[in-house]
PDB file of N, CA and C in Angstrom:
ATOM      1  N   UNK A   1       0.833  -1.175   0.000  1.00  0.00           N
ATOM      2  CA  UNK A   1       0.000   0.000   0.000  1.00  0.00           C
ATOM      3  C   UNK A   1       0.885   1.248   0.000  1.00  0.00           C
ATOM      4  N   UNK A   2       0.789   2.198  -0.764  1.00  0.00           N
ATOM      5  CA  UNK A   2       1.400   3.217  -1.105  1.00  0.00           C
ATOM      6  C   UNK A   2       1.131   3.886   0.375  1.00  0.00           C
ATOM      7  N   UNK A   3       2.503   5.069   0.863  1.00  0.00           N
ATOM      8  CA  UNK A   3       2.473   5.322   2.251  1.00  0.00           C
ATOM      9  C   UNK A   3       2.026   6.493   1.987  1.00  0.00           C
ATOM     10  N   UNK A   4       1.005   7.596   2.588  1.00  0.00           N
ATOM     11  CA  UNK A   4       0.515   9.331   2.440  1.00  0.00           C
ATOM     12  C   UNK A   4       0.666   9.482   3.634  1.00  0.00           C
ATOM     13  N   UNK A   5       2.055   9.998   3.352  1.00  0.00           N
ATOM     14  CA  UNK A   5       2.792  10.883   4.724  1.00  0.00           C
ATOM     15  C   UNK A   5       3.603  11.863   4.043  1.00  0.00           C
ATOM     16  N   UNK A   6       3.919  12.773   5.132  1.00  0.00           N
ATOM     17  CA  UNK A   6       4.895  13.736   4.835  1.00  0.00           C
ATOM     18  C   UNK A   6       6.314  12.918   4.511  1.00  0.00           C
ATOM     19  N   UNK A   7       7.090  13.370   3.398  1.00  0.00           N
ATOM     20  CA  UNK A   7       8.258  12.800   3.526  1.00  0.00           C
ATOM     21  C   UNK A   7       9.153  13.286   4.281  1.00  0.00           C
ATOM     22  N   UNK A   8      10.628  12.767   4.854  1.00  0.00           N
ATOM     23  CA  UNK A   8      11.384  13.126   5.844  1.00  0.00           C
ATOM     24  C   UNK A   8      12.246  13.905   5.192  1.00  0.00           C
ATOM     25  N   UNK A   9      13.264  15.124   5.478  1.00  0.00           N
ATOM     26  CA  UNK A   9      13.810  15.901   5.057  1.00  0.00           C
ATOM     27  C   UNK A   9      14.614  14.922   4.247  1.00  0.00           C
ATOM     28  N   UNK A  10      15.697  13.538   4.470  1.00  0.00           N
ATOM     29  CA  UNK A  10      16.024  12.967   3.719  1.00  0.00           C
ATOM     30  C   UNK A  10      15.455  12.503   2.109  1.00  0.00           C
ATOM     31  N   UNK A  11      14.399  12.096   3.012  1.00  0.00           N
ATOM     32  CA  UNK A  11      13.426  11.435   1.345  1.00  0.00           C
ATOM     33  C   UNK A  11      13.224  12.942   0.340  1.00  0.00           C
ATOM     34  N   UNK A  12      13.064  13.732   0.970  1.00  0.00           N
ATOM     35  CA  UNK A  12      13.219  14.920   0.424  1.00  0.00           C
ATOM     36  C   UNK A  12      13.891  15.548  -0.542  1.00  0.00           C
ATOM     37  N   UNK A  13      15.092  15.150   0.147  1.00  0.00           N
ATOM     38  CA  UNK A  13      16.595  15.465  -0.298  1.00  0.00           C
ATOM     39  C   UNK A  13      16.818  14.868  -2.101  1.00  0.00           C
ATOM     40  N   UNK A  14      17.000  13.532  -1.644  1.00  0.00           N
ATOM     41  CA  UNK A  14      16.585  12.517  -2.590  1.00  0.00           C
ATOM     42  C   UNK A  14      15.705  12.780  -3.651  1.00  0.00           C
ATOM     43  N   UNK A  15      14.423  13.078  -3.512  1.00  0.00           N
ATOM     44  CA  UNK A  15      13.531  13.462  -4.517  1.00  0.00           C
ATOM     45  C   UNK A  15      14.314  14.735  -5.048  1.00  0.00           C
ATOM     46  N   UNK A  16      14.572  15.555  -4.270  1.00  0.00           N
ATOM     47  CA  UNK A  16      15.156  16.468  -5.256  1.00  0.00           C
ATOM     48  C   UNK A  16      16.074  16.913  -6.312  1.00  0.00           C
ATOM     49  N   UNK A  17      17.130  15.806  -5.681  1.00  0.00           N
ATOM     50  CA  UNK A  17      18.729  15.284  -6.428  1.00  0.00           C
ATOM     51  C   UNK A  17      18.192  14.618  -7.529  1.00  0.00           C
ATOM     52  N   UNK A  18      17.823  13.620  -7.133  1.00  0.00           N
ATOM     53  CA  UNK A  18      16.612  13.168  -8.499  1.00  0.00           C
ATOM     54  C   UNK A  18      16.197  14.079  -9.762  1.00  0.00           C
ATOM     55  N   UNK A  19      15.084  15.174  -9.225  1.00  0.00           N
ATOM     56  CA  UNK A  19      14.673  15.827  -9.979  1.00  0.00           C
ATOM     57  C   UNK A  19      16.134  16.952 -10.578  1.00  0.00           C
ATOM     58  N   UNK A  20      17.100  16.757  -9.772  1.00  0.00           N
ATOM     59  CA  UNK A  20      17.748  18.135 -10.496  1.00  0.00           C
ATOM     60  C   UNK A  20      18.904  17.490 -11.286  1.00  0.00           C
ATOM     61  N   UNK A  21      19.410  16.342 -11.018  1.00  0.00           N
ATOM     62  CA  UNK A  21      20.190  15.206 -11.958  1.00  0.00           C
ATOM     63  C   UNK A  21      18.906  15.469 -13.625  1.00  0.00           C
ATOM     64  N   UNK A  22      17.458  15.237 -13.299  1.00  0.00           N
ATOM     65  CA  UNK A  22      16.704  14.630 -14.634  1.00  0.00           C
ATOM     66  C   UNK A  22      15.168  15.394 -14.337  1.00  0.00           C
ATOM     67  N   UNK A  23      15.211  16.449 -15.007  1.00  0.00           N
ATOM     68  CA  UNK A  23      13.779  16.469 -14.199  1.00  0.00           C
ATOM     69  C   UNK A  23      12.602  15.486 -14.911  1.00  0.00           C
ATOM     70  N   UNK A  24      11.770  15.459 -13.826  1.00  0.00           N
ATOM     71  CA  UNK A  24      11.157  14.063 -14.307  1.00  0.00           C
ATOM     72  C   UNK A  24      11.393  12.863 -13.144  1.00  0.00           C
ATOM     73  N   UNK A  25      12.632  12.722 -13.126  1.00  0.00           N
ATOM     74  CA  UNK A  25      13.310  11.800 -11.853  1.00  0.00           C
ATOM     75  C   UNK A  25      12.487  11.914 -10.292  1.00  0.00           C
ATOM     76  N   UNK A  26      12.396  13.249 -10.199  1.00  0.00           N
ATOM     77  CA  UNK A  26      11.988  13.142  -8.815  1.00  0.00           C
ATOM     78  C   UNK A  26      10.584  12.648  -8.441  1.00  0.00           C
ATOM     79  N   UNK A  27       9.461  12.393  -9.283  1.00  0.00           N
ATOM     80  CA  UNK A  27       8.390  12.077  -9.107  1.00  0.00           C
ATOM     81  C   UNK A  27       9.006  10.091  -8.850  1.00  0.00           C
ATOM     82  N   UNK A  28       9.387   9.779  -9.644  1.00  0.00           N
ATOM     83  CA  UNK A  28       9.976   8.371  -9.733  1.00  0.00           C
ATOM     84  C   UNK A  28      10.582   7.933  -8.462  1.00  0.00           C
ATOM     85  N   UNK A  29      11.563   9.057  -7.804  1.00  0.00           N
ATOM     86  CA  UNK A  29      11.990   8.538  -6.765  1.00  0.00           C
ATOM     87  C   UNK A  29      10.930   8.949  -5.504  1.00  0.00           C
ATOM     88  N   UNK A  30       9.909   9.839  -5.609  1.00  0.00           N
ATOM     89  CA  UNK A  30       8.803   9.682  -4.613  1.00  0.00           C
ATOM     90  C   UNK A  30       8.005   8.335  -4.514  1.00  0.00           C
ATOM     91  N   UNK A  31       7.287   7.972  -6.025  1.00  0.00           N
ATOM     92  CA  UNK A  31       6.871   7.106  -5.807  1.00  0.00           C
ATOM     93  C   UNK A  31       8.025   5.563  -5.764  1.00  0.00           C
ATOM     94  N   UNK A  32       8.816   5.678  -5.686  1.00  0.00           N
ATOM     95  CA  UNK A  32       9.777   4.388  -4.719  1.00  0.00           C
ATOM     96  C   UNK A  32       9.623   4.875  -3.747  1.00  0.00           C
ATOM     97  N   UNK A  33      10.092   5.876  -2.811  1.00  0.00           N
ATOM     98  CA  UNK A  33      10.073   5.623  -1.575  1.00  0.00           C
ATOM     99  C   UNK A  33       8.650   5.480  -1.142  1.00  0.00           C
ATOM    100  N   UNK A  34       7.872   6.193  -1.723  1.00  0.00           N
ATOM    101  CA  UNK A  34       6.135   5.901  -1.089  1.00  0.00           C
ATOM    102  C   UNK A  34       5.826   4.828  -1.370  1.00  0.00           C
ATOM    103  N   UNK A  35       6.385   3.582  -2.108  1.00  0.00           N
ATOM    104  CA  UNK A  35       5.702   2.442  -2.503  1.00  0.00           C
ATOM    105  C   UNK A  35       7.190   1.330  -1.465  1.00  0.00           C
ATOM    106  N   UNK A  36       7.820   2.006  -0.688  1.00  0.00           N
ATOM    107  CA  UNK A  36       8.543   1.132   0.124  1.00  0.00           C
ATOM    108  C   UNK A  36       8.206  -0.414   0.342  1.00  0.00           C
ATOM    109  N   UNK A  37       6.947  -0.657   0.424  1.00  0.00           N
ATOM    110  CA  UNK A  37       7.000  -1.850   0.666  1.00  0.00           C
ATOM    111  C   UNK A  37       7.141  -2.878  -0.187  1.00  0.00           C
ATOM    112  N   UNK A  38       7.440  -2.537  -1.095  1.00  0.00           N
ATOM    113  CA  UNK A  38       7.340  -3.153  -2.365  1.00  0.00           C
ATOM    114  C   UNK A  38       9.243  -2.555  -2.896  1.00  0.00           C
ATOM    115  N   UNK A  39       9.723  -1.316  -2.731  1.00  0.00           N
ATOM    116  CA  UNK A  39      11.119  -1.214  -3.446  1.00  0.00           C
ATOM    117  C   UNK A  39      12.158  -1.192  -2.367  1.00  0.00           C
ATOM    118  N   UNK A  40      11.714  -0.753  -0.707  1.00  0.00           N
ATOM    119  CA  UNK A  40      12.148  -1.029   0.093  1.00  0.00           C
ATOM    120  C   UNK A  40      13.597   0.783   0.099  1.00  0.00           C
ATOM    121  N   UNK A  41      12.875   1.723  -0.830  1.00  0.00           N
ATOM    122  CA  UNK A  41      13.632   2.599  -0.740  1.00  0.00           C
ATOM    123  C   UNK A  41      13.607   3.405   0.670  1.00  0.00           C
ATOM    124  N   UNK A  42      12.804   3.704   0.527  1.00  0.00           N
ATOM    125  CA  UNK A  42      12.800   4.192   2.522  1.00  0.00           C
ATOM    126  C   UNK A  42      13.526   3.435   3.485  1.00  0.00           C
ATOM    127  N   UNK A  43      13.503   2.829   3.823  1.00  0.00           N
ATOM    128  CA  UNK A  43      14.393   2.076   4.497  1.00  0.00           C
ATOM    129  C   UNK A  43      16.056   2.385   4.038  1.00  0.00           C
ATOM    130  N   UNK A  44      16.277   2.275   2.924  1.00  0.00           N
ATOM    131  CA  UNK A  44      17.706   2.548   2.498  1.00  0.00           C
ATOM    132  C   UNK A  44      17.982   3.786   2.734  1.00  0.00           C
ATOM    133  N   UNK A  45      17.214   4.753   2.481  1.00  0.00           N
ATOM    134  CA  UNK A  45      17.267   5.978   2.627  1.00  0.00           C
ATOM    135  C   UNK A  45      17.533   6.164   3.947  1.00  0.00           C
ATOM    136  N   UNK A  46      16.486   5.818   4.977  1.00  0.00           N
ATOM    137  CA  UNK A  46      16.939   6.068   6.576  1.00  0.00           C
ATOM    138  C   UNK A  46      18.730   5.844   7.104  1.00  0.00           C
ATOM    139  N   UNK A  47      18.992   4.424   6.419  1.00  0.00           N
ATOM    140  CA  UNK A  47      19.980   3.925   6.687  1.00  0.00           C
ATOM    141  C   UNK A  47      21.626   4.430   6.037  1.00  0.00           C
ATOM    142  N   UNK A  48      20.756   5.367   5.370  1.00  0.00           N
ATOM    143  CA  UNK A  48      22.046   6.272   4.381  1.00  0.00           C
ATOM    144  C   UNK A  48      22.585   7.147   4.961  1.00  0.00           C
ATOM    145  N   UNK A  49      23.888   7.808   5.397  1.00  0.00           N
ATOM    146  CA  UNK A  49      24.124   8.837   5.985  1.00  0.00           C
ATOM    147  C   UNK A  49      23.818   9.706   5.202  1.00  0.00           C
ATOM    148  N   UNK A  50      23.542  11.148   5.469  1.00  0.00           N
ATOM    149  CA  UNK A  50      22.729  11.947   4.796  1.00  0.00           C
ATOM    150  C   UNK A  50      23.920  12.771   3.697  1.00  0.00           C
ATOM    151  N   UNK A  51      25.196  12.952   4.071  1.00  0.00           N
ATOM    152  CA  UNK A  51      26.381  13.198   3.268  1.00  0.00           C
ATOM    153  C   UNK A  51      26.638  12.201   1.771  1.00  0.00           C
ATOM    154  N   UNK A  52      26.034  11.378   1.725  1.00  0.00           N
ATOM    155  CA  UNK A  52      25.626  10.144   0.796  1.00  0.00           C
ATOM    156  C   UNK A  52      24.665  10.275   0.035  1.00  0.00           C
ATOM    157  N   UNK A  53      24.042  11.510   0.560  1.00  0.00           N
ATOM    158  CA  UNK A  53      22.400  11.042  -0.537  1.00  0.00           C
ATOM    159  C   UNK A  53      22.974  12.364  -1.893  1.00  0.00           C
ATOM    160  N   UNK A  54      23.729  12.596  -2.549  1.00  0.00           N
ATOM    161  CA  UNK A  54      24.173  13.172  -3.419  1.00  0.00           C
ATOM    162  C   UNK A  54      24.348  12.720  -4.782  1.00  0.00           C
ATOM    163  N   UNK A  55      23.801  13.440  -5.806  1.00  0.00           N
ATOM    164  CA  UNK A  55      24.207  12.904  -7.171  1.00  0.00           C
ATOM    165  C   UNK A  55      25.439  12.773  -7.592  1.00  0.00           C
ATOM    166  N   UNK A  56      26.241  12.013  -8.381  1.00  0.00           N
ATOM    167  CA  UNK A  56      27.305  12.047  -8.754  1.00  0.00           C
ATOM    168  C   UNK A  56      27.155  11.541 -10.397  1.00  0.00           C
ATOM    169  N   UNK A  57      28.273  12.342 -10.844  1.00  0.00           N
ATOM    170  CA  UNK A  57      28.263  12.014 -12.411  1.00  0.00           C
ATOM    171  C   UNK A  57      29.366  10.938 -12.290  1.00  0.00           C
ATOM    172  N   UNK A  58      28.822   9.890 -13.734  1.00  0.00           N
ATOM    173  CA  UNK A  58      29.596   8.851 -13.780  1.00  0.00           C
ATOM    174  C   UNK A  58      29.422   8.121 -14.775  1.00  0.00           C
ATOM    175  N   UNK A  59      30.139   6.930 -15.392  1.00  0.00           N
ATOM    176  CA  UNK A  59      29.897   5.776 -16.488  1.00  0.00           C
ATOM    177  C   UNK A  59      29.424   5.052 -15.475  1.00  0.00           C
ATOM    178  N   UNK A  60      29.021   4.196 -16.609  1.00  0.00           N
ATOM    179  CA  UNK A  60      28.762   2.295 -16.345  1.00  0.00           C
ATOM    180  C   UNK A  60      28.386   2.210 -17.673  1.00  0.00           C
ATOM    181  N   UNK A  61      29.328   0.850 -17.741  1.00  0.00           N
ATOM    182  CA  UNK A  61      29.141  -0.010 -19.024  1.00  0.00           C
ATOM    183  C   UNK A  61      28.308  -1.219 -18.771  1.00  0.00           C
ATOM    184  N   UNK A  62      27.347  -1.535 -19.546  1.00  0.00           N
ATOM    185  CA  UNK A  62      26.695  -2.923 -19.264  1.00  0.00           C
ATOM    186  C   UNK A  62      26.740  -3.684 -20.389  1.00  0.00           C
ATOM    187  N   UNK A  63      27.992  -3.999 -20.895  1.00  0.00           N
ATOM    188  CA  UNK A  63      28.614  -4.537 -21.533  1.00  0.00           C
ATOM    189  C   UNK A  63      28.944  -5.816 -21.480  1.00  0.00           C
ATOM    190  N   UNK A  64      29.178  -6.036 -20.499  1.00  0.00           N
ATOM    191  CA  UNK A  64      29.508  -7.433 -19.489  1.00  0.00           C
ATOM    192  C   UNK A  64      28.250  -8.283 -18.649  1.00  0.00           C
ATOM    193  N   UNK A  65      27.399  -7.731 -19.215  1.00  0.00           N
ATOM    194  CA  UNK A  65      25.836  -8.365 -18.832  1.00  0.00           C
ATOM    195  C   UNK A  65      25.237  -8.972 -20.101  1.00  0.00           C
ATOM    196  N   UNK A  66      25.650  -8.651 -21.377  1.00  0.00           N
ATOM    197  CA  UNK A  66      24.908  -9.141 -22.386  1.00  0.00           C
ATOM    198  C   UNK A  66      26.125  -9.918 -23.083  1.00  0.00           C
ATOM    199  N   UNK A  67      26.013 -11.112 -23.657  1.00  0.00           N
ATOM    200  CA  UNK A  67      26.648 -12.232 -24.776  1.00  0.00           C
ATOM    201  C   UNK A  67      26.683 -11.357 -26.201  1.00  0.00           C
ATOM    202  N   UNK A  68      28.004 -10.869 -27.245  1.00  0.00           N
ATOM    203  CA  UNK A  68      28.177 -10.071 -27.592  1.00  0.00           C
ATOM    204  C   UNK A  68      27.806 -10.952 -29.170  1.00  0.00           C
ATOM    205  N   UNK A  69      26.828 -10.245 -30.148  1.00  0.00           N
ATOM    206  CA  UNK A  69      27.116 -10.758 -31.594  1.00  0.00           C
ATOM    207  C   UNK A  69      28.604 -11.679 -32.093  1.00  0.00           C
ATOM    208  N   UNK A  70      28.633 -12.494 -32.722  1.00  0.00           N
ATOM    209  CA  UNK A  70      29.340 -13.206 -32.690  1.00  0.00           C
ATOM    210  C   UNK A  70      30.334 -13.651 -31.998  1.00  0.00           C
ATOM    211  N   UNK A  71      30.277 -13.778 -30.601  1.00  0.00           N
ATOM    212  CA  UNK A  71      30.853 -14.478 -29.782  1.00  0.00           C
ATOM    213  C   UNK A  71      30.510 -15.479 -29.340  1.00  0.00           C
ATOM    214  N   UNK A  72      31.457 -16.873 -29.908  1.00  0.00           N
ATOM    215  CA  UNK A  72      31.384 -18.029 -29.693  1.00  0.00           C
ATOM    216  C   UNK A  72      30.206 -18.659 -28.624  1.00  0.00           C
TER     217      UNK A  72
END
């Protein structure tokens, strides 16, 4: 069941980094943490030091997750 509460200055935080990384993002990361029981983001969030909840720019290759066209 989706939670209708105030969010905590953290979850807050979060939604906003979200939205200012992508806007658009931050509605996405509301509804994860409001649907916690099911993505279990709230909880992570509590457990995050709050110096942590920051966007960071970065790669990732997922390259190494998929079997590549002609490879044996």
């Amino acid at each position: 069941m989706t939670e209708h509460r105030p969010l905590t200055p953290k979850e807050q935080k979060v939604v906003d980094e979200f939205e200012t990384a992508r806007p658009g993002l931050g509605a996405i990361a509301e509804s994860n943490i409001r649907n916690n029981h099911v993505t279990g983001w709230a909880d992570i969030i509590a457990d995050t030091p709050e110096e942590e909840l920051v966007v960071r720019d970065g790669f990732s290759s997922n390259s190494f997750m998929y079997k590549r066209l002609g490879d044996g």
